[in-house]
Protein backbone atom coordinates (compact mmCIF):
# COMPACT_ATOMS: atom_id res chain seq x y z
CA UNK A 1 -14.93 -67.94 -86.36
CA UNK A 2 -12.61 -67.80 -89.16
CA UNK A 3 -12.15 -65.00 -91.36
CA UNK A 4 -12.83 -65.24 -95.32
CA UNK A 5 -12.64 -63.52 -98.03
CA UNK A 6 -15.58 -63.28 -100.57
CA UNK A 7 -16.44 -62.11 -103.97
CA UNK A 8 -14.75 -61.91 -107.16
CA UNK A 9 -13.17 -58.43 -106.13
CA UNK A 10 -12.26 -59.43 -102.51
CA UNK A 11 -13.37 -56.39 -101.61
CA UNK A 12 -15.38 -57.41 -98.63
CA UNK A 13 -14.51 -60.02 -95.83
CA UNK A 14 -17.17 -61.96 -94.39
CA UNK A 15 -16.68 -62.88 -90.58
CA UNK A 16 -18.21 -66.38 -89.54
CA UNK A 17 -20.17 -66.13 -86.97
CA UNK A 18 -20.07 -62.35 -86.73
CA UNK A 19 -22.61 -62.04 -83.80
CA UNK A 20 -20.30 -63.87 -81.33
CA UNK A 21 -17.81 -61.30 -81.99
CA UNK A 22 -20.46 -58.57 -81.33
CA UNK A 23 -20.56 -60.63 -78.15
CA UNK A 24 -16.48 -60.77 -77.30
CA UNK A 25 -16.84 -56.78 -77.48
CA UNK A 26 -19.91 -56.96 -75.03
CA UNK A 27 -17.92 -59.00 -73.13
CA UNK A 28 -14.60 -57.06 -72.92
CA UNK A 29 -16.69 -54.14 -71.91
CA UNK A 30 -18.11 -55.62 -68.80
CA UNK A 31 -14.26 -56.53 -67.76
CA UNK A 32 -13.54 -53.46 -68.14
CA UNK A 33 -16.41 -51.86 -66.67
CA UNK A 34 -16.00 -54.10 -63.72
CA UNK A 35 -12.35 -53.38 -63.28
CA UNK A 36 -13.30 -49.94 -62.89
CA UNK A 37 -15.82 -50.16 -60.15
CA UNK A 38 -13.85 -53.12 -58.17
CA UNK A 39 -10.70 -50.76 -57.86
CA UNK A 40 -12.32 -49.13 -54.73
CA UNK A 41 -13.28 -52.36 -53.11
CA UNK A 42 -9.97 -53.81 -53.51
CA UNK A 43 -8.25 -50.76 -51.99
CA UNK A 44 -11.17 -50.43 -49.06
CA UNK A 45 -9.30 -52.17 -45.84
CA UNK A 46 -6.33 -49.91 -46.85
CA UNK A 47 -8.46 -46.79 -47.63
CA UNK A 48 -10.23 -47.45 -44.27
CA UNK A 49 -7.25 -47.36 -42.70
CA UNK A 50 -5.42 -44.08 -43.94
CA UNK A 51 -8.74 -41.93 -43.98
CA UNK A 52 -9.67 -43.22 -41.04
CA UNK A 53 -13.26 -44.94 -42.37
CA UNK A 54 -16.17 -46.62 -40.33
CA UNK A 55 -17.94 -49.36 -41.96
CA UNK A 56 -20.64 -47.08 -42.33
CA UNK A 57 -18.44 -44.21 -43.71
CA UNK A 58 -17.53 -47.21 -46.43
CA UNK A 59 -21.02 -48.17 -47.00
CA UNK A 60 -21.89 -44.51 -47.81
CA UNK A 61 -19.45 -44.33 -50.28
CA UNK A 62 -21.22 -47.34 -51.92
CA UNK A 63 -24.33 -46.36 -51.62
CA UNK A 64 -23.78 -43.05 -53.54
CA UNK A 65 -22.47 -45.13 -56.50
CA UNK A 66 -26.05 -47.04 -56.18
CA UNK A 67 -27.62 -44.57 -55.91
CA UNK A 68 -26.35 -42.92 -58.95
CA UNK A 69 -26.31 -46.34 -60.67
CA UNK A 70 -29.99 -46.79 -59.83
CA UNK A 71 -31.39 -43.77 -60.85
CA UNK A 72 -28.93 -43.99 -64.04
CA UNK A 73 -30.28 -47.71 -64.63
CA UNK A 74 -34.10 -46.25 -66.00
CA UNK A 75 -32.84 -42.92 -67.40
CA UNK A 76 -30.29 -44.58 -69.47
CA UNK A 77 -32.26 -47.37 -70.60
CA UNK A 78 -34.61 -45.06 -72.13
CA UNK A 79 -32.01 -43.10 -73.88
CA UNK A 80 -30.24 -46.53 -74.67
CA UNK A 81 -33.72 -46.90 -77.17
CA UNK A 82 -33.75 -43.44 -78.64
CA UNK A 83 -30.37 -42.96 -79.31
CA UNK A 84 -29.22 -46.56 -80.75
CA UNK A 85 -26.77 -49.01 -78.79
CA UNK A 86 -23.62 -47.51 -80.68
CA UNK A 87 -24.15 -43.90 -79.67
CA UNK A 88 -25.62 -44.99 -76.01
CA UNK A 89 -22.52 -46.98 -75.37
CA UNK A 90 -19.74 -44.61 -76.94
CA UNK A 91 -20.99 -42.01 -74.37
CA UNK A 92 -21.24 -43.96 -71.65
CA UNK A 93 -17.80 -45.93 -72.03
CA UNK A 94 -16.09 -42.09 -72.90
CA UNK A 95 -17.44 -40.81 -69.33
CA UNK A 96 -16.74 -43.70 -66.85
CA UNK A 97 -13.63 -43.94 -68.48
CA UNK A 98 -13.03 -40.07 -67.34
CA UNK A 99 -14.26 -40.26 -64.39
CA UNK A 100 -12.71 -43.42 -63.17
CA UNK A 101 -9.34 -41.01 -64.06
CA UNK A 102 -10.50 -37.92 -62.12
CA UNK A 103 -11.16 -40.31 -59.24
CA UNK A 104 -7.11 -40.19 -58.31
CA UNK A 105 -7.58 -36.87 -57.56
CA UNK A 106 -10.05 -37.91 -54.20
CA UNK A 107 -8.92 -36.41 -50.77
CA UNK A 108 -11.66 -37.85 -48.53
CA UNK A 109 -14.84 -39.49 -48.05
CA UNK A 110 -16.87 -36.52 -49.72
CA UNK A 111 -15.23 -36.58 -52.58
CA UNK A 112 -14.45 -39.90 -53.30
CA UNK A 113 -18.54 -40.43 -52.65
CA UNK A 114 -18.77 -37.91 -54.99
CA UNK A 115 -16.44 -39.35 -57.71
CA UNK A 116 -18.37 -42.48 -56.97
CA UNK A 117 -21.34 -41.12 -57.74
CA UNK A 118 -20.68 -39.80 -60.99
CA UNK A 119 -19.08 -43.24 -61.66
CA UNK A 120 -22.60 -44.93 -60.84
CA UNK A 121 -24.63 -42.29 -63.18
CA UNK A 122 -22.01 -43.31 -66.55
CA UNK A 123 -21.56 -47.10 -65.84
CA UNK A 124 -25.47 -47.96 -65.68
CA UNK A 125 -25.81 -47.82 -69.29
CA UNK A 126 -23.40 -50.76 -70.16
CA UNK A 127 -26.35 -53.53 -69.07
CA UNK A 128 -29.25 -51.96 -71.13
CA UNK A 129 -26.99 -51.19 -73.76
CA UNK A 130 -25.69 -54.65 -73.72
CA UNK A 131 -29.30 -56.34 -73.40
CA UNK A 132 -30.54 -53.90 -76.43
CA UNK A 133 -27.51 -55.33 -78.43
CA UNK A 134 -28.07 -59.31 -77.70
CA UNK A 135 -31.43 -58.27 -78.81
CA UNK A 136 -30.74 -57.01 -82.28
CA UNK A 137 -27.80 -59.59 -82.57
CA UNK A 138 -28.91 -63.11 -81.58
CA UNK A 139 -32.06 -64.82 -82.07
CA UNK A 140 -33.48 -66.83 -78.95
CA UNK A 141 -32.26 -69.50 -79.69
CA UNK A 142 -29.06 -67.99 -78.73
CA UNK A 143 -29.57 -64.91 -76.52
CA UNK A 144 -29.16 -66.93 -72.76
CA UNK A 145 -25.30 -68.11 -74.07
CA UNK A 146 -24.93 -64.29 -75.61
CA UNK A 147 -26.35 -62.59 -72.10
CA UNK A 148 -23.82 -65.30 -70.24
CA UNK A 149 -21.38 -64.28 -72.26
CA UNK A 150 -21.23 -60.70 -71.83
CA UNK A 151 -22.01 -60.53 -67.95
CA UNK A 152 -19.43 -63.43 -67.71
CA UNK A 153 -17.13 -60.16 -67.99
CA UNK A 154 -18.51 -59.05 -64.88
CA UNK A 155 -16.88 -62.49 -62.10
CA UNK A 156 -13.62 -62.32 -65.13
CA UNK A 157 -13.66 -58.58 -64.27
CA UNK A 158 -13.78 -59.14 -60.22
CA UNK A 159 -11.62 -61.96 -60.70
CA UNK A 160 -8.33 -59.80 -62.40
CA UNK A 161 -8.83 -57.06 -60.77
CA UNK A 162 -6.51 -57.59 -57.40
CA UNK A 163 -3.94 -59.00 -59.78
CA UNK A 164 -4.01 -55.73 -61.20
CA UNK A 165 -5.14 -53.41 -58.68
CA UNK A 166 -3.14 -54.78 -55.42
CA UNK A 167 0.17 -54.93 -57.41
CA UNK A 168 -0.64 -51.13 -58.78
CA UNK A 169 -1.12 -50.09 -55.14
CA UNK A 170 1.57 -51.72 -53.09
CA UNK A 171 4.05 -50.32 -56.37
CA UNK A 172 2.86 -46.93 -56.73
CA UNK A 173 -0.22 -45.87 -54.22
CA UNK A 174 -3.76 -46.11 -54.86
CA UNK A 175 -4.23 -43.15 -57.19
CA UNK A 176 -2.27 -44.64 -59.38
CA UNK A 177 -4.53 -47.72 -59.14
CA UNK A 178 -7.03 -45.79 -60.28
CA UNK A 179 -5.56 -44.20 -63.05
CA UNK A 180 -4.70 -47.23 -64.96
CA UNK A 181 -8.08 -49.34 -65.09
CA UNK A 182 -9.51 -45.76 -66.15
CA UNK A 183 -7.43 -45.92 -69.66
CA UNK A 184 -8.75 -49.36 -70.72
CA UNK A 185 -12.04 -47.53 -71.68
CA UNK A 186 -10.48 -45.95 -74.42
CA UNK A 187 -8.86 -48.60 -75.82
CA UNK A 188 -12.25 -49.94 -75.92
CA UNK A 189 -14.01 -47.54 -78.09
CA UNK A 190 -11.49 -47.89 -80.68
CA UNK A 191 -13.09 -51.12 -81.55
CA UNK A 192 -16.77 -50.37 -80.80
CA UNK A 193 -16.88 -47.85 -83.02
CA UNK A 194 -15.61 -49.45 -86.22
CA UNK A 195 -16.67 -52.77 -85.68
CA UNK A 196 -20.60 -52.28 -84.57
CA UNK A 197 -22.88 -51.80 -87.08
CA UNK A 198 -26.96 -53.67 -86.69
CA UNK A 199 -26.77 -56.49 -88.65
CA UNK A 200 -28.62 -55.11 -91.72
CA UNK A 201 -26.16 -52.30 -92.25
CA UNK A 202 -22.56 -54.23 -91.38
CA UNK A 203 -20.47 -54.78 -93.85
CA UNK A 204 -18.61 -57.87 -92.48
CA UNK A 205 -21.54 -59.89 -92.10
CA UNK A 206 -22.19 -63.32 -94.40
CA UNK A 207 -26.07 -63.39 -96.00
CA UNK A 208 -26.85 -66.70 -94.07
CA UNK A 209 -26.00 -65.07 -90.77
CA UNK A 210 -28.10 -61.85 -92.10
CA UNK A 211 -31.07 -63.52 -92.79
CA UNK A 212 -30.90 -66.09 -89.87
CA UNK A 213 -30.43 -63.23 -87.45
CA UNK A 214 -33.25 -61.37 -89.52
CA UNK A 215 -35.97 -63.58 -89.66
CA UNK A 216 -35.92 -64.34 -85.55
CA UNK A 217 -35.37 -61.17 -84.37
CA UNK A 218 -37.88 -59.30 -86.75
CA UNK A 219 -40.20 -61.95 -87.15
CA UNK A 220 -40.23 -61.54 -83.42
CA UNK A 221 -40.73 -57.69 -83.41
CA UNK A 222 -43.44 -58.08 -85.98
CA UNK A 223 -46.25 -59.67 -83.16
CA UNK A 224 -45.46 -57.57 -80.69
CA UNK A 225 -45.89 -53.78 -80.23
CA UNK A 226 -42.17 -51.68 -80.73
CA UNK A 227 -41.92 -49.25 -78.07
CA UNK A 228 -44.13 -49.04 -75.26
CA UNK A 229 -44.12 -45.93 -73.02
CA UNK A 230 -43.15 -46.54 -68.91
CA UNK A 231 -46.54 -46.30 -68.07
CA UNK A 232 -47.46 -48.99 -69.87
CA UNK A 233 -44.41 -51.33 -69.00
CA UNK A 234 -44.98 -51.14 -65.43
CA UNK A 235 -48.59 -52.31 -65.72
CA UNK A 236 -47.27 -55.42 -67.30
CA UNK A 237 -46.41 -58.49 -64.29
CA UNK A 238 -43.48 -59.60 -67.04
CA UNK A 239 -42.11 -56.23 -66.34
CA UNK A 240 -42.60 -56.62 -62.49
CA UNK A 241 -41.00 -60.17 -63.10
CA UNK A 242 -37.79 -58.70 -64.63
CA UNK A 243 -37.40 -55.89 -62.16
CA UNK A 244 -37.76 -59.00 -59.31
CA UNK A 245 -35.19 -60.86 -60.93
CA UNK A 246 -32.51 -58.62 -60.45
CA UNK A 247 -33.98 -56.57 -57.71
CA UNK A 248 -33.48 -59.76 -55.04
CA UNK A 249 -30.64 -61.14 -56.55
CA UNK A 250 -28.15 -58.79 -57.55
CA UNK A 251 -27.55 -56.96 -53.84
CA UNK A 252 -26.56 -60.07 -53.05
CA UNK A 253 -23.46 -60.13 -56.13
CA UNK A 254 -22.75 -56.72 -54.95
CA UNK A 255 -22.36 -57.89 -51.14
CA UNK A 256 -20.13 -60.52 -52.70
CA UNK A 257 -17.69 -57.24 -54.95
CA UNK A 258 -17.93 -55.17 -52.30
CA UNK A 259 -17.46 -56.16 -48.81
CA UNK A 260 -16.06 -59.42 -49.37
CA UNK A 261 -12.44 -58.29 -48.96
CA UNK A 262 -13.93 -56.69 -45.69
CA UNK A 263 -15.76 -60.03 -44.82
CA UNK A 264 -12.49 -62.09 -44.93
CA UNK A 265 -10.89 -59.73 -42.61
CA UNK A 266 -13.23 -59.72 -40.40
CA UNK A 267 -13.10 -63.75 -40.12
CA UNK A 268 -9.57 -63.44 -39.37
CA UNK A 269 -8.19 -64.24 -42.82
CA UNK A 270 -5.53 -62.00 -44.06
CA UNK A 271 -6.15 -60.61 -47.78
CA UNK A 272 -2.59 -61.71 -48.45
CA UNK A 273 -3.25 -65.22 -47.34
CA UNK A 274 -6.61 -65.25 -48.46
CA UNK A 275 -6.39 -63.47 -52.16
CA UNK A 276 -7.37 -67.24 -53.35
CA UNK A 277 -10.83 -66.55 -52.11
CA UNK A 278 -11.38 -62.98 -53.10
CA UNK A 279 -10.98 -64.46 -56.93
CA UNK A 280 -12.83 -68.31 -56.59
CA UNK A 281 -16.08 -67.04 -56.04
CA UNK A 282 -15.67 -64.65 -59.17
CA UNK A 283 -14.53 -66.96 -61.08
CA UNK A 284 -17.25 -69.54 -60.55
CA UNK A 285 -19.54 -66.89 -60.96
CA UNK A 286 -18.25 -66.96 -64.82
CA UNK A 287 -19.08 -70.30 -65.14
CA UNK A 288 -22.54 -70.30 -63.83
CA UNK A 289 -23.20 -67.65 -66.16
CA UNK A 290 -22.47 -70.10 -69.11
CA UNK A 291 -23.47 -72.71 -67.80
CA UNK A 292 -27.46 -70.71 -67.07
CA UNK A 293 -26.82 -69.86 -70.78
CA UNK A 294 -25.99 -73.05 -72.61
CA UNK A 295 -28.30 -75.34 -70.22
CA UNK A 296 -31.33 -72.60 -70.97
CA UNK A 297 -30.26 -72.77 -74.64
CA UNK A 298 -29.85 -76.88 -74.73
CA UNK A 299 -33.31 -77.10 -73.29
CA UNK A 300 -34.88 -75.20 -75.57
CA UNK A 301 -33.19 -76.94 -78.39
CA UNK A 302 -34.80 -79.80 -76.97
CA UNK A 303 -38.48 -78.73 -77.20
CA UNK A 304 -39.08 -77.05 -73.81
CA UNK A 305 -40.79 -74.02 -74.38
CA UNK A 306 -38.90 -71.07 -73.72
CA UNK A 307 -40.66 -69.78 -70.49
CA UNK A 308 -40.15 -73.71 -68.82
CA UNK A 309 -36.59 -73.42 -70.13
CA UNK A 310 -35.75 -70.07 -68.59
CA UNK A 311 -37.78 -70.99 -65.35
CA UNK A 312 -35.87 -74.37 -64.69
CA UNK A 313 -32.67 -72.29 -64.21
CA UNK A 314 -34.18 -69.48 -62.10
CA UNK A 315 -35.11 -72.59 -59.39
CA UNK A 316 -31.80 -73.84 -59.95
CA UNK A 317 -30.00 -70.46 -58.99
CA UNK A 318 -32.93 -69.82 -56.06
CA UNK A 319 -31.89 -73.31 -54.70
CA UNK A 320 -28.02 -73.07 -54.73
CA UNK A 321 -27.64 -69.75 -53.58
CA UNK A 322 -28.91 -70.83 -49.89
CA UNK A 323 -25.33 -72.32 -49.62
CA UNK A 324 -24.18 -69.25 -48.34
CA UNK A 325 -26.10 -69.92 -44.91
CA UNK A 326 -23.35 -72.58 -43.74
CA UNK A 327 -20.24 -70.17 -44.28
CA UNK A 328 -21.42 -68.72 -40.80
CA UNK A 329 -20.35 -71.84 -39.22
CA UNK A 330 -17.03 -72.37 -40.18
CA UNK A 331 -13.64 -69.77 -39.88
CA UNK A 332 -12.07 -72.13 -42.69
CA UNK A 333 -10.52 -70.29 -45.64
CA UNK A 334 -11.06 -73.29 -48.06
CA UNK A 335 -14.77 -74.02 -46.81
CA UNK A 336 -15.87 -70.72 -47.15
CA UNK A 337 -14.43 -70.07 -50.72
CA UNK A 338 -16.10 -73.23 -51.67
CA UNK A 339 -19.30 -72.21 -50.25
CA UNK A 340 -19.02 -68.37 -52.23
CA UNK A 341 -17.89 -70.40 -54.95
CA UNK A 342 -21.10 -73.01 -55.31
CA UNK A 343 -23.38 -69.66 -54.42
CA UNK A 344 -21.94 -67.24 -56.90
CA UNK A 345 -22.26 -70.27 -59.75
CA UNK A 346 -26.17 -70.68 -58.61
CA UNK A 347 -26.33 -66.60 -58.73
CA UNK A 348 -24.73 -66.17 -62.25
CA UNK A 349 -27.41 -68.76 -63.86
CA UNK A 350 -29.74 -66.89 -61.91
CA UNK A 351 -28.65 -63.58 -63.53
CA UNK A 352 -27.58 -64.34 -66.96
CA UNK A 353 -31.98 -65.48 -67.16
CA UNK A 354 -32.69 -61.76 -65.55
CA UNK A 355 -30.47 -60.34 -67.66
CA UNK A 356 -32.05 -62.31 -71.02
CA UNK A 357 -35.77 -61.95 -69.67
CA UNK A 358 -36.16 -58.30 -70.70
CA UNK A 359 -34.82 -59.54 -74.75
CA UNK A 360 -37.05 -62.34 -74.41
CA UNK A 361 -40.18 -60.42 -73.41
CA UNK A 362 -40.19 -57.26 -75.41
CA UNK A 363 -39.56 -55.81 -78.47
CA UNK A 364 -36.25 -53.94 -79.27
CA UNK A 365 -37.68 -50.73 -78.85
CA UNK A 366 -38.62 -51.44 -75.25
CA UNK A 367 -35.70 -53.87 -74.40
CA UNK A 368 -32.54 -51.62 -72.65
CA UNK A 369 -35.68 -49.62 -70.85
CA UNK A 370 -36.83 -52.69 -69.50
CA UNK A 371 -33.34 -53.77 -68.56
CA UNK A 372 -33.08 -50.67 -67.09
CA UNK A 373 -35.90 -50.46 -64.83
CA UNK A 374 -34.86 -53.75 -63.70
CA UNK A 375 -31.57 -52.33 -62.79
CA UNK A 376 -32.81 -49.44 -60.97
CA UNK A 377 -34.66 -52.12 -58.81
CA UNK A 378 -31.42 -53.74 -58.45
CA UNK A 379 -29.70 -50.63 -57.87
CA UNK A 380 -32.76 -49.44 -55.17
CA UNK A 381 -32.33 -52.56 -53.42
CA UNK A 382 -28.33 -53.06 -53.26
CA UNK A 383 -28.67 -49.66 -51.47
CA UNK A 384 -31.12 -50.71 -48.79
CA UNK A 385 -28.71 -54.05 -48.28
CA UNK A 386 -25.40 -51.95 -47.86
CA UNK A 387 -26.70 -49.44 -45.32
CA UNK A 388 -28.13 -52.21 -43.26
CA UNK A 389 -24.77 -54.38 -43.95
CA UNK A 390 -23.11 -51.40 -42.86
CA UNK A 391 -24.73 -50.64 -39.46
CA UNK A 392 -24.98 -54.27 -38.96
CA UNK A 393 -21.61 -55.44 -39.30
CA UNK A 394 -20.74 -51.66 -37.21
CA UNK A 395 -23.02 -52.97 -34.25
CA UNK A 396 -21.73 -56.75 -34.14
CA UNK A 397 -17.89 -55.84 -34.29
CA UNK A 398 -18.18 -57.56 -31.13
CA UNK A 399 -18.76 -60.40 -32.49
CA UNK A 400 -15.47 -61.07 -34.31
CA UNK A 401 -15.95 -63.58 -36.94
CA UNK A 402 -19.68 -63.87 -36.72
CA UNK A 403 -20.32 -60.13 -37.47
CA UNK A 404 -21.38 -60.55 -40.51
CA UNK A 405 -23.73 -63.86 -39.80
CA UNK A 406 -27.03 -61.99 -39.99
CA UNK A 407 -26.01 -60.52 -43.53
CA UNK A 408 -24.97 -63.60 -44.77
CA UNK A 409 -28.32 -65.60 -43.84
CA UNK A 410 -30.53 -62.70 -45.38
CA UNK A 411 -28.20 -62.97 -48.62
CA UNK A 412 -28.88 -66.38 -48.94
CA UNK A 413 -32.63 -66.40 -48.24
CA UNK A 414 -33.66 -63.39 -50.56
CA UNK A 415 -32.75 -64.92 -53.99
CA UNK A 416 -34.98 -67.86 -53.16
CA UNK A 417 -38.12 -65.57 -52.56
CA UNK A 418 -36.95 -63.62 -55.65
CA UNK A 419 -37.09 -67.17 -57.67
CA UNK A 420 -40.68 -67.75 -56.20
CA UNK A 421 -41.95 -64.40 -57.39
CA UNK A 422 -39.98 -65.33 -61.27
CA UNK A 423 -42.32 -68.02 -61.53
CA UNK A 424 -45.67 -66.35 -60.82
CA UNK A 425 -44.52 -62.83 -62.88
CA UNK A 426 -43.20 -63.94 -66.00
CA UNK A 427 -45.77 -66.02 -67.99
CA UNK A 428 -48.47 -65.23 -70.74
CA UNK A 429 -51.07 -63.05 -70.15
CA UNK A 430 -53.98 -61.10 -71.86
CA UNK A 431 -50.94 -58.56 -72.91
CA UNK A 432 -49.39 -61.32 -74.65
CA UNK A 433 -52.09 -61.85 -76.91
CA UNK A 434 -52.35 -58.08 -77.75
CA UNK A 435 -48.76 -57.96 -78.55
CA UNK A 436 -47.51 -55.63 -75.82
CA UNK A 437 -45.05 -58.58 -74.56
CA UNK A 438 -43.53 -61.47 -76.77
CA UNK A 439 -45.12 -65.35 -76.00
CA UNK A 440 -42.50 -66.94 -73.57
């Protein structure tokens, strides 16, 4: 992804490979985005201590960032497609960046619910913005390694984050802890906003790559109808089969961000002794994500069509997240970062499909409102799992290390229904043929 000069004026420079850079951006804005909302999580056992927090005081908290994030998740999408991914991402990245700030000044649980919810209302635009941009940037061929790519940013993200956070707190106090990931936003939109253009208008872009990315992604948009209003999406079972995707799947990722720390404490394991496997599963989680990309990408390469191809790693992730079931058996550190570790892998290849599905199904006017719904079904059902994971880990404290059992057998069971209901959602219908949703 060298950069050369072209032209007999050298006036323009042509970057190789320019969409993979569009990508790195992507990318560095999930880390960052991620960084932001793990800050609380990471802090949690110590915030529960010096205000004095219930689980279910904690699980509030985290439910009014769903909450926010769900609702955010449709409404953002939509705007995502009338303003233009540039615009819908500058504003988003300028206000959770702000907030994430104004967060140091919490006192309580009210207001840090109530910083968290404003968090949750700027943050959901960064995966229909991101979808919407894979979709003008790659052509299918591609898009599975692109989505990896950027929601890889979300396990490196999880996975930095106590090496930044913990040090920040145990140095200078938790406000501080906030204050820092909060400035990385606006380093950020320094280089969205000169570097992304679409790639008929950028100026850094070489003809081949213009007129590869062209032909696909246009050629695409030309069978199949632009923009299609909410009514009409959710009539569609391809829309149903996004929103299912991430709906079952993703409560269990956030179970994983969010009460993890928690979960380790609660089997005995210091977070000292056991930072090792607050990072593993995080960081495995990067590498399913590229692996669910370049495995969906190889097979189409091959000659699978691209529905088979996506499908194959949907029953792969449905599968290997059940490996969460036999952490309730053991109290072993190692064994039970393995376990997260093999799950979070199956998950990410899981979610890097749900998050390509909505590019590969619609058109690019419809894309980041698809992606959208689809989060707010992930958002609506993340908020059902932490208030029972809440009251249920509450009631069993009497339980010691097996408190969390009943959570962790639903969590591995739920993806696998979710993969079932993939595979009888997403497929060609009548709609295909009228051009409402793209032949998968």
């Amino acid at each position: 992804m060298a950069i050369a000069e072209v032209g007999s004026s050298g006036r323009r420079k042509v970057i190789r490979s320019l969409r993979w850079w569009i990508g790195g951006i992507l990318f560095a804005s999930t880390v960052i985005n991620y960084v932001d909302r793990q800050t609380l999580s990471i802090l949690a056992p110590y915030l529960k201590r010096d205000f004095h927090w219930t689980n279910v005081d904690y699980a509030n908290i985290a439910i009014a960032f769903r909450l926010a994030y769900s609702i955010g998740q449709t409404i953002c999408g939509r705007l995502m497609d009338r303003v233009g991914t540039k615009r819908g991402l500058t504003i988003s990245v300028t206000w959770y960046s702000i907030v994430s700030l104004l967060t140091s000044l919490a006192s309580g649980l009210v207001s840090f619910g109530f910083f968290r919810f404003l968090l949750g209302i700027v943050e959901s635009a960064n995966w229909p913005g991101a979808s919407k941009a894979v979709s003008e940037w790659f052509p299918k061929k591609d898009r599975g390694l692109a989505a990896a790519f950027y929601d890889s940013g979300s396990s490196v993200g999880g996975a930095i984050a106590p090496f930044l956070i913990l040090p920040l707190y145990f140095r200078f106090g938790w406000r501080v802890a906030f204050v820092i990931p909060g400035l990385l936003g606006f380093l950020w939109l320094i280089v969205w906003r000169k570097f992304y253009y679409l790639p008929q208008d950028h100026p850094n872009i070489g003809e081949d790559e213009r007129a590869m990315i062209l032909a696909d992604v246009h050629g695409e948009d030309a069978a199949s109808t632009p923009t299609l209003a909410w009514k009409q999406l959710l009539k569609l079972p391809q829309t149903w089969g996004t929103i299912v995707a991430k709906g079952l799947t993703d409560p269990v990722w956030f179970f994983v961000t969010d009460w993890f720390p928690i979960y380790l404490v609660a089997k005995g394991i210091s977070l000292k002794s056991g930072l090792l496997a607050v990072w593993v599963p995080f960081l495995a989680a990067d590498l399913g994500n590229f692996f669910g990309g370049a495995a969906s990408g190889y097979l189409v390469r091959r000659g699978w069509s691209l529905g088979a191809a996506r499908k194959a790693l949907v029953v792969f992730g449905g599968i290997g997240v059940m490996l969460l079931i036999p952490t309730i058996f053991t109290g072993n550190l190692y064994m039970i970062t393995l376990l997260f570790a093999l799950a979070t892998f199956s998950y990410a290849s899981f979610s890097t499909i749900a998050n390509v599905l909505p590019a590969d199904l619609f058109a690019s006017g419809s894309v980041a409102s698809v992606s959208g719904l689809s989060g707010t079904g992930a958002g609506i059902g993340t908020i059902i799992a932490f208030e029972l994971i809440g009251h249920f880990s509450d009631a069993r404290q009497a339980s010691a290390m097996h408190s969390f059992d009943p959570i962790v057998i639903a969590a591995g069971l739920i993806p696998f229904v979710g993969m079932i209901l993939v595979l009888l959602l997403v497929r060609n219908t009548r709609a295909t043929d009228q051009g409402l949703v793209r032949r998968i």
